[in-house]
N, C-alpha and C. Protein backbone atom coordinates (compact mmCIF):
# COMPACT_ATOMS: atom_id res chain seq x y z
N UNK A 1 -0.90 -3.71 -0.87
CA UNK A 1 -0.35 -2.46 -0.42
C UNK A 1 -1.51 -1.47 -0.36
N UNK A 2 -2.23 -0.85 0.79
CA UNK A 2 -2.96 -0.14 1.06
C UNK A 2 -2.22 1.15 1.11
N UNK A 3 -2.83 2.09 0.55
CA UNK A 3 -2.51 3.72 0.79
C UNK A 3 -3.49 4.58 0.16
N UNK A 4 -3.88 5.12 1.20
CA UNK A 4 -5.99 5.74 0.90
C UNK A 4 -5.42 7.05 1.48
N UNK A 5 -6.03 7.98 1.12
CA UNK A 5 -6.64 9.39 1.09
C UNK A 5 -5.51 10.27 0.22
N UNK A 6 -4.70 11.14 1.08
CA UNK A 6 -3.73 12.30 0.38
C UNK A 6 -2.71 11.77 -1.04
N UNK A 7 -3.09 12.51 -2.15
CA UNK A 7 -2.69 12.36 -3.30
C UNK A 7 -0.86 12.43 -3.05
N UNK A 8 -0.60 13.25 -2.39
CA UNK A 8 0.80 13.34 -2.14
C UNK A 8 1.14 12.46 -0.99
N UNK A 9 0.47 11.70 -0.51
CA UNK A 9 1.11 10.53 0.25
C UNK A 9 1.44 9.51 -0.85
N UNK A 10 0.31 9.32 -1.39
CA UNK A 10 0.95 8.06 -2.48
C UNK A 10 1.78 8.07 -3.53
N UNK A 11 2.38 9.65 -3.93
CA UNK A 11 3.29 9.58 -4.58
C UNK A 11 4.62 9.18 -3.94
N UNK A 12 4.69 9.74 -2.44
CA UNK A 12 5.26 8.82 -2.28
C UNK A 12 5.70 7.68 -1.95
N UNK A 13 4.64 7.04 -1.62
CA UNK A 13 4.38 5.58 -1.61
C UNK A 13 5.32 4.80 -2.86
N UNK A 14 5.19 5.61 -4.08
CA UNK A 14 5.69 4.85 -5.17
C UNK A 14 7.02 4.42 -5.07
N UNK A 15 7.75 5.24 -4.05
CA UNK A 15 9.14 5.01 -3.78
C UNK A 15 9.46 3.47 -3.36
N UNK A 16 8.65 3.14 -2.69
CA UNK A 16 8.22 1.65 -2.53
C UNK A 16 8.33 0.57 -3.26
N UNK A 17 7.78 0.92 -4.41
CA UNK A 17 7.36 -0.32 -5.34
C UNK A 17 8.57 -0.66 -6.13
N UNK A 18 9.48 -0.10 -6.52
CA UNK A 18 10.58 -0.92 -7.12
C UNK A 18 11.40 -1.44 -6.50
N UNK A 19 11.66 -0.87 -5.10
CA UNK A 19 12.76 -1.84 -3.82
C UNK A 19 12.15 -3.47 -3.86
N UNK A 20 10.74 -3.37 -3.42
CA UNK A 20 9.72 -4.31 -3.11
C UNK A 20 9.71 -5.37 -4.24
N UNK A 21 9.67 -4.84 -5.32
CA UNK A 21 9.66 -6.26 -6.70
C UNK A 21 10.56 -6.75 -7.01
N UNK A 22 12.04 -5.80 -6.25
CA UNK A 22 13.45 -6.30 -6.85
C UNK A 22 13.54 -7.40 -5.27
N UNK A 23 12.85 -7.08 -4.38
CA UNK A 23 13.16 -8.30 -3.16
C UNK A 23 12.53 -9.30 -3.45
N UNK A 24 11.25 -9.23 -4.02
CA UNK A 24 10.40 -10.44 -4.33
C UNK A 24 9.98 -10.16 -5.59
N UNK A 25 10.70 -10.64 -6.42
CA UNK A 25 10.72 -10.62 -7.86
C UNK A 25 8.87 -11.16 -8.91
N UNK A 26 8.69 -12.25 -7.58
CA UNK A 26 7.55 -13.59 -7.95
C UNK A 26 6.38 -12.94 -7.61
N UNK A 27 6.47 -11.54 -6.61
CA UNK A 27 5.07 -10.97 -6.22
C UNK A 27 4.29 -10.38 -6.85
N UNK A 28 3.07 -10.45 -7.03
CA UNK A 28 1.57 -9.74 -7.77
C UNK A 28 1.76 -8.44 -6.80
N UNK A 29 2.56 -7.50 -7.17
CA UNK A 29 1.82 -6.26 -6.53
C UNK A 29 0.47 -5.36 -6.66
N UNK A 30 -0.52 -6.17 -6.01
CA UNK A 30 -1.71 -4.78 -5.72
C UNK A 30 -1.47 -3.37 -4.85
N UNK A 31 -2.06 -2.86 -5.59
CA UNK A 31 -1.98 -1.01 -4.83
C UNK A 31 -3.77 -0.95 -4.68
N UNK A 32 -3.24 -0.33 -3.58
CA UNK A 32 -5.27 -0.09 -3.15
C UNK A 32 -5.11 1.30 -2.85
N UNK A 33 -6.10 2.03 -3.46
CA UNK A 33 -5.48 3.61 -3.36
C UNK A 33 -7.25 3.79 -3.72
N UNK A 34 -7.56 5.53 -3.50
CA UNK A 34 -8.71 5.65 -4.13
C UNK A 34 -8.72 6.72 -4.96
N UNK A 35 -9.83 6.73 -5.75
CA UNK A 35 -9.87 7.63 -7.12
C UNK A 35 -9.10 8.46 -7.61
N UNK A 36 -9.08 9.31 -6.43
CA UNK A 36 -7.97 10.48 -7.24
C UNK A 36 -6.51 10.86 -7.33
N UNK A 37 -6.08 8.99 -6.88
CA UNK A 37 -5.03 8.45 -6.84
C UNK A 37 -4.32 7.55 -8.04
N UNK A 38 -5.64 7.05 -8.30
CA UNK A 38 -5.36 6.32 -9.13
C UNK A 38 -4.61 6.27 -10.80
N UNK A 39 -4.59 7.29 -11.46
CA UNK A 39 -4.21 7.43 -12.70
C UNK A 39 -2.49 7.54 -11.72
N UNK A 40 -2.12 8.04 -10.77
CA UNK A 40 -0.56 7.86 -10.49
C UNK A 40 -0.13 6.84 -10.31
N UNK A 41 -0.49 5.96 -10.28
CA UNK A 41 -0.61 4.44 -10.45
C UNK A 41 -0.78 3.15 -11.41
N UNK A 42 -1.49 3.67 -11.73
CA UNK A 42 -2.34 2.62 -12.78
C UNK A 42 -1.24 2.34 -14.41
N UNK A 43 0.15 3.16 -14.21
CA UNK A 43 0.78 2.64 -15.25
C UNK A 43 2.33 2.51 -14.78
N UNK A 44 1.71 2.36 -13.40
CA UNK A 44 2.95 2.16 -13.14
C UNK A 44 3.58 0.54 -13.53
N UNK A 45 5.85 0.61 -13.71
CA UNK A 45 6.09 -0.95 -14.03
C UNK A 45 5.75 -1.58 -13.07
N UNK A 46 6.31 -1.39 -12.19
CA UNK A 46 6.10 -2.31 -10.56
C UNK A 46 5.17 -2.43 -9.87
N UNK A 47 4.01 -1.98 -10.76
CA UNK A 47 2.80 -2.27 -10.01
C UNK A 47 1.52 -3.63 -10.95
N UNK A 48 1.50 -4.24 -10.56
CA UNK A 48 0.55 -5.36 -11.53
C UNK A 48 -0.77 -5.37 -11.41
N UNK A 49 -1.41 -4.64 -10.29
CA UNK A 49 -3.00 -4.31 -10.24
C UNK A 49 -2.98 -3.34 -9.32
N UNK A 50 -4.36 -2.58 -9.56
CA UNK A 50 -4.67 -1.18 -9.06
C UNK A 50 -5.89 -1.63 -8.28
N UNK A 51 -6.47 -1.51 -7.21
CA UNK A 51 -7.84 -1.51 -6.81
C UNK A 51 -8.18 -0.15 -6.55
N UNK A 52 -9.33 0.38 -6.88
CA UNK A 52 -9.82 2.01 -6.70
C UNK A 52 -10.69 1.67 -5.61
N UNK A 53 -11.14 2.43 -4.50
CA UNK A 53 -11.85 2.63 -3.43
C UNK A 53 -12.31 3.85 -3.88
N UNK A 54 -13.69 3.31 -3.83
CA UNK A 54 -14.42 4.71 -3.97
C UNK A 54 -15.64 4.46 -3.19
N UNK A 55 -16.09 5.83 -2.25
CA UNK A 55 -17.19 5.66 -1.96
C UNK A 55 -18.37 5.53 -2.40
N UNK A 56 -18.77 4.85 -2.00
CA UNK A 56 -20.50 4.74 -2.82
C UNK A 56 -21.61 4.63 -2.00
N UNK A 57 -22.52 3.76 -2.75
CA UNK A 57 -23.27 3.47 -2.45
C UNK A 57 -23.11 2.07 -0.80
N UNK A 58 -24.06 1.80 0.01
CA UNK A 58 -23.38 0.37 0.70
C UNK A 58 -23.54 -0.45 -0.13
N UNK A 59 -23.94 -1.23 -1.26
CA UNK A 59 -24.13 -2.28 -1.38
C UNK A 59 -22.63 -2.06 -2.45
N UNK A 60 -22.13 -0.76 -3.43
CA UNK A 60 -20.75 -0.89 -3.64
C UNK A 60 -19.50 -1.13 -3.14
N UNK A 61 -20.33 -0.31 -1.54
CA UNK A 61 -18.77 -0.60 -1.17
C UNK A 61 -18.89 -2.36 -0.49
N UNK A 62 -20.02 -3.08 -0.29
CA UNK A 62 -20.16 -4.31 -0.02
C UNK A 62 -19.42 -5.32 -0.87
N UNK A 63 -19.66 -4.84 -2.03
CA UNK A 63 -19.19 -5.86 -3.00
C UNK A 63 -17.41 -5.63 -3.11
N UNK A 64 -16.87 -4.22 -2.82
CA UNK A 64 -15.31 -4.21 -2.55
C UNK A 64 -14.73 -4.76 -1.75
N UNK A 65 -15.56 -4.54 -0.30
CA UNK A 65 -14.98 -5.72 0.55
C UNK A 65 -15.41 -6.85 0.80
N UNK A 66 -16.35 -7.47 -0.19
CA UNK A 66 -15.90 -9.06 -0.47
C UNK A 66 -15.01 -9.04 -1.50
N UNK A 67 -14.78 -8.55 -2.28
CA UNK A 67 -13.65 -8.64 -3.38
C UNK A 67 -12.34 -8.92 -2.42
N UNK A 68 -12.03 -7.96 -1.78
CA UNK A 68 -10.72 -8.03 -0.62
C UNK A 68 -10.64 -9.45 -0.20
N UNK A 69 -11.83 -9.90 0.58
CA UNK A 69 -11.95 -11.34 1.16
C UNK A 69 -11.61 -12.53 0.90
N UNK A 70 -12.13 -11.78 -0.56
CA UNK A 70 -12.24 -13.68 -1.61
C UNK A 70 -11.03 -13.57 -2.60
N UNK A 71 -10.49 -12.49 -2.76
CA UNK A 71 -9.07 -12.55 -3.53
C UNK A 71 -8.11 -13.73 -3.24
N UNK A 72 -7.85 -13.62 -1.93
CA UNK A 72 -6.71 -14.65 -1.39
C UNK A 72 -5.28 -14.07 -1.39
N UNK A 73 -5.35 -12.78 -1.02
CA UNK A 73 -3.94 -12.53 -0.87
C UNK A 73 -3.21 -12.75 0.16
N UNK A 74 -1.61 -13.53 0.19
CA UNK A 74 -0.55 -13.84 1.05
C UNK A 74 -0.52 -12.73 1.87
N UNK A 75 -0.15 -12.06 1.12
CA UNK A 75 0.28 -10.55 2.39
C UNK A 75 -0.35 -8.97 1.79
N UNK A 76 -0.99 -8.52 3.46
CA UNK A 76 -1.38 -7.50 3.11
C UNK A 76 -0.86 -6.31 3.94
N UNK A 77 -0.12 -5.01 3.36
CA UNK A 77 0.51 -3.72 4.08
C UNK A 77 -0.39 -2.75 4.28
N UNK A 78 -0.60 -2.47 5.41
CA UNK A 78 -1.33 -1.08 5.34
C UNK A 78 -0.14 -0.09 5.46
N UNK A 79 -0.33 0.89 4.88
CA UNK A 79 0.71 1.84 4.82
C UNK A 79 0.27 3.20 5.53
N UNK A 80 -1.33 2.97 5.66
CA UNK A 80 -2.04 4.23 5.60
C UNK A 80 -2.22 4.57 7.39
N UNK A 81 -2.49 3.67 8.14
CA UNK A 81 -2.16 4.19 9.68
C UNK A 81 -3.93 4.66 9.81
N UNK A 82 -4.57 4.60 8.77
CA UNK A 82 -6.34 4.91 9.39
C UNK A 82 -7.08 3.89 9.45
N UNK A 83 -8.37 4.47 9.96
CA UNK A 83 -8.97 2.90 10.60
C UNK A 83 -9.50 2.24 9.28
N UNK A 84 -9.68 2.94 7.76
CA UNK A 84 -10.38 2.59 7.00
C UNK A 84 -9.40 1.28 6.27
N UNK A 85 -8.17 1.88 5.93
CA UNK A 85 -6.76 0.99 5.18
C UNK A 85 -6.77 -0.20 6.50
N UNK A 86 -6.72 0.06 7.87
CA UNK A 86 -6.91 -1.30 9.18
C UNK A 86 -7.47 -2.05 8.77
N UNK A 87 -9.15 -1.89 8.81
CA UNK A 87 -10.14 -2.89 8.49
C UNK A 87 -9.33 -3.21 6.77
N UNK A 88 -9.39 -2.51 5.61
CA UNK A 88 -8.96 -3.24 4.96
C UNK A 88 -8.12 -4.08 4.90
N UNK A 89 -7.24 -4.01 5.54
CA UNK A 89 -6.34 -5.13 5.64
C UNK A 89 -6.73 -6.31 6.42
N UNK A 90 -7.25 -5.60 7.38
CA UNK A 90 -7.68 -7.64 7.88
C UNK A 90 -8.73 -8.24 6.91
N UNK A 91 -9.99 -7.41 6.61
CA UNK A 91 -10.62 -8.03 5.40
C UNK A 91 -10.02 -8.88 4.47
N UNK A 92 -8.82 -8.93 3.96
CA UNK A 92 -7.93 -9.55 3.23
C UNK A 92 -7.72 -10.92 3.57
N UNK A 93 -7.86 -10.79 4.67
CA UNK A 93 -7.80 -12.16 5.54
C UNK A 93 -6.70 -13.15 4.90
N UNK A 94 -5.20 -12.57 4.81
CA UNK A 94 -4.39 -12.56 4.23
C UNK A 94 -3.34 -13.05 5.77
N UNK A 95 -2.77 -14.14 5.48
CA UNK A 95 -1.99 -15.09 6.35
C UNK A 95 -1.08 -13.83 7.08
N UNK A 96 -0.66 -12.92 6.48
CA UNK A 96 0.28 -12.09 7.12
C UNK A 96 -0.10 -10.58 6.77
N UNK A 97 -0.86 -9.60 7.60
CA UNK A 97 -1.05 -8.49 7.42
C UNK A 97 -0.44 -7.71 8.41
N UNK A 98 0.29 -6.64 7.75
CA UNK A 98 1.58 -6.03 8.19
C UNK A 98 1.13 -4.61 8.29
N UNK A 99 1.67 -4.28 9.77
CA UNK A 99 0.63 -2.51 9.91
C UNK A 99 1.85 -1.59 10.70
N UNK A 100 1.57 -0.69 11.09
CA UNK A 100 3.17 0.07 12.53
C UNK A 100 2.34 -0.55 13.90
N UNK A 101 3.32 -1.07 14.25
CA UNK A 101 2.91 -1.24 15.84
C UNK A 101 2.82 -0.41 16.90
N UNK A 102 2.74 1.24 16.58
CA UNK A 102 1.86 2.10 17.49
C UNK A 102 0.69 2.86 16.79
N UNK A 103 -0.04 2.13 15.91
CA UNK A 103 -1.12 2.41 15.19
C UNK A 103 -2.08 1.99 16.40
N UNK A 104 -3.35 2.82 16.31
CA UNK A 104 -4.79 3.10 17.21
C UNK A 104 -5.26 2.13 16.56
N UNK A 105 -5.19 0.96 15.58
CA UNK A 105 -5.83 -0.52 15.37
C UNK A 105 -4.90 -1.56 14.69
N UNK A 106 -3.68 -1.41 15.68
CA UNK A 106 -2.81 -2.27 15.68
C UNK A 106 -3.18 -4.08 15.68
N UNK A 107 -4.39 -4.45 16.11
CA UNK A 107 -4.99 -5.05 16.93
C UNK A 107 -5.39 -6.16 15.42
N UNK A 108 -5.66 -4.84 14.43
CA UNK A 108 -6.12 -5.67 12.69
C UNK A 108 -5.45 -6.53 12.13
N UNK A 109 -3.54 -5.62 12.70
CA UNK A 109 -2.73 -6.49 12.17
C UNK A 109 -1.99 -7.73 12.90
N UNK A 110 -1.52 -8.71 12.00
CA UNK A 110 -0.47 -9.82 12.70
C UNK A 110 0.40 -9.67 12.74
N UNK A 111 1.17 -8.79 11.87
CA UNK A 111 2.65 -8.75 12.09
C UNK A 111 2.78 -7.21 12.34
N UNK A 112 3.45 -6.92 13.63
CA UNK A 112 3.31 -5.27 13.96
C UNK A 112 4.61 -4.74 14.07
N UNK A 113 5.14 -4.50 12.95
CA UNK A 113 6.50 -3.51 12.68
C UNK A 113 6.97 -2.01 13.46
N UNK A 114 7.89 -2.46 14.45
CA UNK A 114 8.19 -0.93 15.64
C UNK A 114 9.68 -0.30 14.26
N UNK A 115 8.99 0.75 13.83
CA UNK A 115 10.50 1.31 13.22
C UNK A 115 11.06 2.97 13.79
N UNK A 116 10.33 2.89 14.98
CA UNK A 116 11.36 4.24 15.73
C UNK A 116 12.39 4.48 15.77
N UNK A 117 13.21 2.93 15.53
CA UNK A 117 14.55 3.30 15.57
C UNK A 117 14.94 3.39 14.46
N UNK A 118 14.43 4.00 13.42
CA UNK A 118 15.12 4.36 12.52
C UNK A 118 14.67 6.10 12.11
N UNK A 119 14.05 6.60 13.29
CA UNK A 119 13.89 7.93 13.50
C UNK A 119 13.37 8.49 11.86
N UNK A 120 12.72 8.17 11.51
CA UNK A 120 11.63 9.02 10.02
C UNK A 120 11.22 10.26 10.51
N UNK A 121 11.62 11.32 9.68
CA UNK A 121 11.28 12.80 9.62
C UNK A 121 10.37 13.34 9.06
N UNK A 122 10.34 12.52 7.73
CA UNK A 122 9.17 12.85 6.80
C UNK A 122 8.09 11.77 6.45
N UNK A 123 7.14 12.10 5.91
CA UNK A 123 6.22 11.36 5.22
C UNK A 123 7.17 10.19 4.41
N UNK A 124 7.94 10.07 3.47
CA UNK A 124 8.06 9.80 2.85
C UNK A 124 9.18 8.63 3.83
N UNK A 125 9.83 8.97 4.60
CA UNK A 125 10.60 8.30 5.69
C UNK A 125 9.77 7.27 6.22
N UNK A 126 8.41 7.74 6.54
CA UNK A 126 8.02 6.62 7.43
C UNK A 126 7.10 5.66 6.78
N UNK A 127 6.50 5.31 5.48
CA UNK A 127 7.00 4.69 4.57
C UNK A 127 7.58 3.64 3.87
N UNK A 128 9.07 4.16 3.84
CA UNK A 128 10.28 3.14 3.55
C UNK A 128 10.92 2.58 4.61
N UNK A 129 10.30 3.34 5.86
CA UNK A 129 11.02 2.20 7.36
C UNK A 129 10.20 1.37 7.63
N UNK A 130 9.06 0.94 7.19
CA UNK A 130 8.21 0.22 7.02
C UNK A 130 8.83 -0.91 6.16
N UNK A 131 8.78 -0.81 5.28
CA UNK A 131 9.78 -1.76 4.35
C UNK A 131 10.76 -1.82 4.45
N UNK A 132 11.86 -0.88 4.81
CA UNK A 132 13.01 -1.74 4.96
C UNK A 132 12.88 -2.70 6.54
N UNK A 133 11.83 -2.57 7.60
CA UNK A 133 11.87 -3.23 8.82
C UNK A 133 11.23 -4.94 8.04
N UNK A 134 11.04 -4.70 6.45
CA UNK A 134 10.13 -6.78 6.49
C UNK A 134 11.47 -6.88 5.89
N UNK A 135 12.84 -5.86 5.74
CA UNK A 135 14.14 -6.63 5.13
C UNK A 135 14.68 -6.21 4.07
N UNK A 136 13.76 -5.43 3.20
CA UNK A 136 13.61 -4.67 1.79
C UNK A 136 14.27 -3.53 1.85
N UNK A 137 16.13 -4.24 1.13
CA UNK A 137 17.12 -3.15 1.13
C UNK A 137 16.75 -2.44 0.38
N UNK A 138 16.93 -0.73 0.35
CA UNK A 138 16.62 0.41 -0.43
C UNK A 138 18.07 1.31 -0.64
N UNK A 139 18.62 1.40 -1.96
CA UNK A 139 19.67 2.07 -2.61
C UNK A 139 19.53 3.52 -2.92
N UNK A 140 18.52 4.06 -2.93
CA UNK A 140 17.87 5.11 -3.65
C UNK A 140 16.74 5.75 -3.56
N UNK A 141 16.20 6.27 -2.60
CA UNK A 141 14.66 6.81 -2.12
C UNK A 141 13.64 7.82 -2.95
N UNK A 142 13.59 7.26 -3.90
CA UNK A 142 12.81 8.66 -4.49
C UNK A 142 11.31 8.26 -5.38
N UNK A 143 10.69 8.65 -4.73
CA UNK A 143 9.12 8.58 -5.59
C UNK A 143 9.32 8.39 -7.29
N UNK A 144 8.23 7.61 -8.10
CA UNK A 144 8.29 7.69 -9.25
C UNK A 144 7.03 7.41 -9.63
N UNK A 145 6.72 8.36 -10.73
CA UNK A 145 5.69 8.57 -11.27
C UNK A 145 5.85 7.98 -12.97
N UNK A 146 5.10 6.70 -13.38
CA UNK A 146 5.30 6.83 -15.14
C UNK A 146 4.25 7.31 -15.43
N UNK A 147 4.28 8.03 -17.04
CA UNK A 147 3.61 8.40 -17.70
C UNK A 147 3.39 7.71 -18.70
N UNK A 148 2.46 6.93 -19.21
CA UNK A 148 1.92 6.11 -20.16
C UNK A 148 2.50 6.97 -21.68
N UNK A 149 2.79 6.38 -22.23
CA UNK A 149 2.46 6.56 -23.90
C UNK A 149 1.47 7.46 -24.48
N UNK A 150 0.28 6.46 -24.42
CA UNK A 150 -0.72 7.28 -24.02
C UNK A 150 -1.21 9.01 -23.30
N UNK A 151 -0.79 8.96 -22.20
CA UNK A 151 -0.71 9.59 -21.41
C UNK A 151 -0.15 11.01 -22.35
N UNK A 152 1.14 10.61 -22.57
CA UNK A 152 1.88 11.35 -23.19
C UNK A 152 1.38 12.33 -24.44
N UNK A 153 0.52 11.40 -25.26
CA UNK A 153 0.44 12.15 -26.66
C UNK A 153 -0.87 12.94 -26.16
C-alpha cells in the first residue's frame, strides 16, 4: 500500500486498513508512507510493516528501491496517483500492481481500476473506491489513528 506526501492524506488512508485485513485476513499489510507520516502508522493493528521513504542521499534511496524489488510482494496499491508512489509500485515487481486507470502513469500499473462510477467527492472517497472496486466491502468509513501505550504515557 503506497501513500507518499500529505500527512492528511494518509490519515485517511487508514480508513482502509481494517476493511482490507477483514477481506484478506492471511495478508502482510505493508504501508509505504514517508517520514512525517510515519509515527501515524507505525502502531497501527492492521498494519504489519511500515516502510519510511525518505529522501536522501542516491545511493539511500538506491538501496530502498532494491529493497522494493527483492521483497517479493504479491500485490502492490498505489494509492498516491504521483509519478513517485507509480514507479514504486512497479519496482515491486509484484504479479499484480493496482493503480486508477486515469492516472498520467497508468502504464506502471497491471491492473487499472475505473471507479467514476462511484462519483468520490472527497479525498477520503477516492481512496475507499479504490478498494471497494478489488471487492473490499466497507460498513463504516472512518480514518483511525492508534496511539501506542507508549505513546500515551
Amino acid at each position: 500500500m503506497i501513500k507518499l506526501r500529505s500527512i492528511g492524506d494518509v490519515v485517511y488512508n487508514t480508513a482502509i486498513y481494517a476493511p482490507l485485513k477483514r477481506y484478506f485476513p492471511e495478508a502482510h499489510l505493508t504501508v509505504l508512507v514517508e517520514r512525517p507520516s510515519y509515527n501515524l502508522v507505525c502502531d497501527h493493528p492492521d498494519v504489519d510493516e511500515v516502510l519510511c521513504f525518505e529522501k536522501g542521499s542516491f545511493w539511500k534511496q538506491v538501496q530502498f528501491y532494491r529493497r522494493l524489488i527483492q521483497t517479493g510482494y504479491d500485490v502492490a496499491i498505489d494509492m498516491h496517483e504521483g509519478t513517485r508512489g507509480a514507479v514504486m509500485c512497479f519496482l515491486t515487481l509484484a504479479p499484480v500492481r493496482i493503480g486508477h486507470k486515469f492516472a498520467k502513469r497508468s502504464f506502471l500499473y497491471n491492473t487499472k481500476l475505473d471507479f467514476s462510477d462511484l462519483k468520490p467527492r472527497f479525498p477520503i472517497d477516492y481512496q475507499v473506491a479504490l478498494i471497494k472496486k478489488m471487492g473490499v466491502p466497507f460498513d463504516h468509513v472512518a480514518p483511525f489513528i492508534h496511539i501506542s501505550d507508549l505513546a500515551k504515557q
